[in-house]
Protein backbone atom coordinates (compact mmCIF):
# COMPACT_ATOMS: atom_id res chain seq x y z
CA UNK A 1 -103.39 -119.25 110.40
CA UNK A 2 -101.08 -118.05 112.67
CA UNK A 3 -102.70 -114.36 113.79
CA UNK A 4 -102.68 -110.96 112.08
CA UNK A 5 -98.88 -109.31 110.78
CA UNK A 6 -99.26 -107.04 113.79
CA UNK A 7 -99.45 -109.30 116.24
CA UNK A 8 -96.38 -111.47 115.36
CA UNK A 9 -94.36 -108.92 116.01
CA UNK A 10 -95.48 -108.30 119.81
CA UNK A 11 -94.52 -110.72 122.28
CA UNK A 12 -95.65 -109.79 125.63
CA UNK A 13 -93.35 -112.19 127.81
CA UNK A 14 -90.22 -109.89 125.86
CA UNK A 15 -91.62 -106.55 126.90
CA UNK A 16 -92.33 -107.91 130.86
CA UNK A 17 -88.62 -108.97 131.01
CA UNK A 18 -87.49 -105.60 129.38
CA UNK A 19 -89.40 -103.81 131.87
CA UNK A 20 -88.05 -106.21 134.72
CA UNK A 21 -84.60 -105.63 133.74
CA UNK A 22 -85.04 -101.84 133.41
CA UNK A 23 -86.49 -101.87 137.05
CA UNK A 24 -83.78 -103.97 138.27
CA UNK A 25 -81.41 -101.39 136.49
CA UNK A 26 -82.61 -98.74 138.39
CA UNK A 27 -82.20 -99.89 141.82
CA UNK A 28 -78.50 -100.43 141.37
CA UNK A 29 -76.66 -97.65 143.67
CA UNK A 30 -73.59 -97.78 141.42
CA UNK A 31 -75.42 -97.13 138.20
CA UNK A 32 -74.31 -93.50 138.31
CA UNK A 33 -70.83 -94.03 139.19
CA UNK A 34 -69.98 -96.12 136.33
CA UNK A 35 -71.63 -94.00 133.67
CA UNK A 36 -69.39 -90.98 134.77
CA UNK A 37 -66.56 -90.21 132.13
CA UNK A 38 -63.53 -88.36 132.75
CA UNK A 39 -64.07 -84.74 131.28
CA UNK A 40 -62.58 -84.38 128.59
CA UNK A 41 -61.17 -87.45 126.93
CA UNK A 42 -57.48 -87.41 125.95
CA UNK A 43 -54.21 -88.96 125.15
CA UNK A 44 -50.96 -88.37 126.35
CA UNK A 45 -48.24 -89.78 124.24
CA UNK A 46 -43.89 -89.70 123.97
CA UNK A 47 -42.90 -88.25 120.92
CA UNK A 48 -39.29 -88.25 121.79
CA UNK A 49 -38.06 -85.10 122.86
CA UNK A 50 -41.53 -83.67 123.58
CA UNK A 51 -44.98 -85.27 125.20
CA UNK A 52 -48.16 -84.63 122.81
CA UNK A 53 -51.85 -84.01 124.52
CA UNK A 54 -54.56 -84.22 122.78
CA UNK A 55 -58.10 -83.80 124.41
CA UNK A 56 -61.57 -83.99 122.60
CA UNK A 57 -63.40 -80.70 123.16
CA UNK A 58 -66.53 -80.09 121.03
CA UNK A 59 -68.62 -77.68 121.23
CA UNK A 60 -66.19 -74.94 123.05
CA UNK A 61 -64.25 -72.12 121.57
CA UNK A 62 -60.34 -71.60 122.00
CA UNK A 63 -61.24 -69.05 124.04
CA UNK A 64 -63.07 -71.03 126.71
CA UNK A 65 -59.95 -72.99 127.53
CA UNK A 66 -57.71 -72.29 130.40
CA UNK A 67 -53.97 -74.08 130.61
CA UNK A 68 -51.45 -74.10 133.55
CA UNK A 69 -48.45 -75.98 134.65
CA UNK A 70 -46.39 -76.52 137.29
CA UNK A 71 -43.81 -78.76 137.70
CA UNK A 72 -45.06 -82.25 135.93
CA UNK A 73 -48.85 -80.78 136.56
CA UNK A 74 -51.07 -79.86 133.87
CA UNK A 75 -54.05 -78.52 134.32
CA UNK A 76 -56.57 -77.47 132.12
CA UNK A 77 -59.94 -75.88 132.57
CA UNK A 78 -62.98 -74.29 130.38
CA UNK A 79 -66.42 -73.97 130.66
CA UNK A 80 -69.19 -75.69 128.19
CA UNK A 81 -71.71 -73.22 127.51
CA UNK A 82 -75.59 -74.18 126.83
CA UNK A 83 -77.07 -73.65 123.72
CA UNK A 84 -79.08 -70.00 124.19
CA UNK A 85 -82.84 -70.41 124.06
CA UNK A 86 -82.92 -73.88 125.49
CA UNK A 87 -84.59 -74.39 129.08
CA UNK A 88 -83.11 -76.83 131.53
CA UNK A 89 -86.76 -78.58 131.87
CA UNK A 90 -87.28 -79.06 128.04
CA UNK A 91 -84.37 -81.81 127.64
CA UNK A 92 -85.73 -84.69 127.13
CA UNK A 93 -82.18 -86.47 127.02
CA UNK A 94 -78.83 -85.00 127.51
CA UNK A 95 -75.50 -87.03 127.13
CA UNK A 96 -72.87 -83.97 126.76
CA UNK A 97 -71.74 -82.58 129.98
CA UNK A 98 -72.45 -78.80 130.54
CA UNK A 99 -70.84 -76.38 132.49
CA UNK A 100 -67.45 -75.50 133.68
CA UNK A 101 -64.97 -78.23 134.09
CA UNK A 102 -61.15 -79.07 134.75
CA UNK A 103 -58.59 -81.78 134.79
CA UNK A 104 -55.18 -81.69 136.34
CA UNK A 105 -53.22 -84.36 134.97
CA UNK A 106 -49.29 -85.34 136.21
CA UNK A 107 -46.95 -85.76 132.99
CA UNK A 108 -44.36 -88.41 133.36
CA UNK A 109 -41.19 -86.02 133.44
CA UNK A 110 -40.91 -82.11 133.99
CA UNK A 111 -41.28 -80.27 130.73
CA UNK A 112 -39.62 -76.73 129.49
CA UNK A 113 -42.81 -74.78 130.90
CA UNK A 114 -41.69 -71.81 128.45
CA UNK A 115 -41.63 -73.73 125.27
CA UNK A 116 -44.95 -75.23 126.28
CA UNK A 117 -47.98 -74.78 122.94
CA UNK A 118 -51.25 -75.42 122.10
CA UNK A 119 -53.17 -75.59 119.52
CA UNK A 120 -56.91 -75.86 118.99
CA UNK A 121 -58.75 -77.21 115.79
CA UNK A 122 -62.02 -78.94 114.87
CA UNK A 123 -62.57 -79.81 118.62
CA UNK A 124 -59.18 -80.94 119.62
CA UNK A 125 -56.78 -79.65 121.86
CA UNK A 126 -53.34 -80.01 121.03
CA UNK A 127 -50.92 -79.43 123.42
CA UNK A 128 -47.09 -79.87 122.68
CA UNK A 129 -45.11 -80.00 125.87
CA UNK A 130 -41.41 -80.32 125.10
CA UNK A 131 -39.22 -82.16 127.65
CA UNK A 132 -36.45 -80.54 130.05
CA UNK A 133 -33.58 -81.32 129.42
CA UNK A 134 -32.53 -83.59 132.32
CA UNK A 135 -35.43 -85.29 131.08
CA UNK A 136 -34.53 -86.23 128.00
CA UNK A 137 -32.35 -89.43 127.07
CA UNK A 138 -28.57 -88.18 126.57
CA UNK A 139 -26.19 -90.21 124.51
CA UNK A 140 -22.71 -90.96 125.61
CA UNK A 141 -19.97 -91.47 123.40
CA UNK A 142 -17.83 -94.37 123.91
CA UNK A 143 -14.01 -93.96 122.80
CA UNK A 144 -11.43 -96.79 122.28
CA UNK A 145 -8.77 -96.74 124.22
CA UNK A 146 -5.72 -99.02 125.53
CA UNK A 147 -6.25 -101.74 127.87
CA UNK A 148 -4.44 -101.52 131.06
């Protein structure tokens, strides 16, 4: 017989080397640094004559969102509220970054700052930055002509 259901399923040389490895986990100075993410995720894209942002935002209202640009700088800002009614010292686990925030980020060419839009929908930000002109590709024509 090879021991009650229950205790197949336990095997106490597993658990020690969890519990080592969680130990070992925790002494590791950089642990922190490489679980930070960049606030809030996003993708930058060319969509010809304009660059398209798009930034994950859940949780936060249109009107919690700050843009600016200058130049090839975009920055945006907001805050993340808490939920109302929940303590700081009751969380027993919390993944989602609270609190105010901002990233600046540097767009590959200068954009027509006045023709700049957003947008803001099930937790995305859209953000539709059309490109000055000097920025954009121009076509020359070529004409035949005589040989000299």
């Amino acid at each position: 017989m090879s021991g009650l259901p229950w205790q197949r399923g336990w095997d106490p040389f597993q658990e020690l080397q969890r519990e080592v490895g969680r130990i070992i986990g925790s002494l590791d100075p950089f642990q922190v640094a490489r679980r930070v993410h960049v606030y809030p995720p996003m993708n930058l894209y060319d969509a010809g004559d304009r660059y398209v942002l798009t930034a994950q935002l859940p949780g936060i209202t249109s009107g919690d969102i700050e843009l600016s640009i200058t130049g090839e700088t975009l920055t945006m800002r907001g805050e993340r509220k808490r939920a109302e009614g929940i303590k700081d010292d009751s969380y027993r686990r919390q993944e989602r970054p609270m609190g105010r925030w901002s990233r600046t980020v540097t767009l590959p060419d200068r954009v027509e700052n006045e023709q700049v839009s957003a947008t803001f929908a099930n937790g995305i930000l859209t953000i539709n930055l059309p490109k000055a002109a000097e920025a954009r590709p121009r076509h020359i024509a070529v004409s035949a002509g005589t040989s000299a």
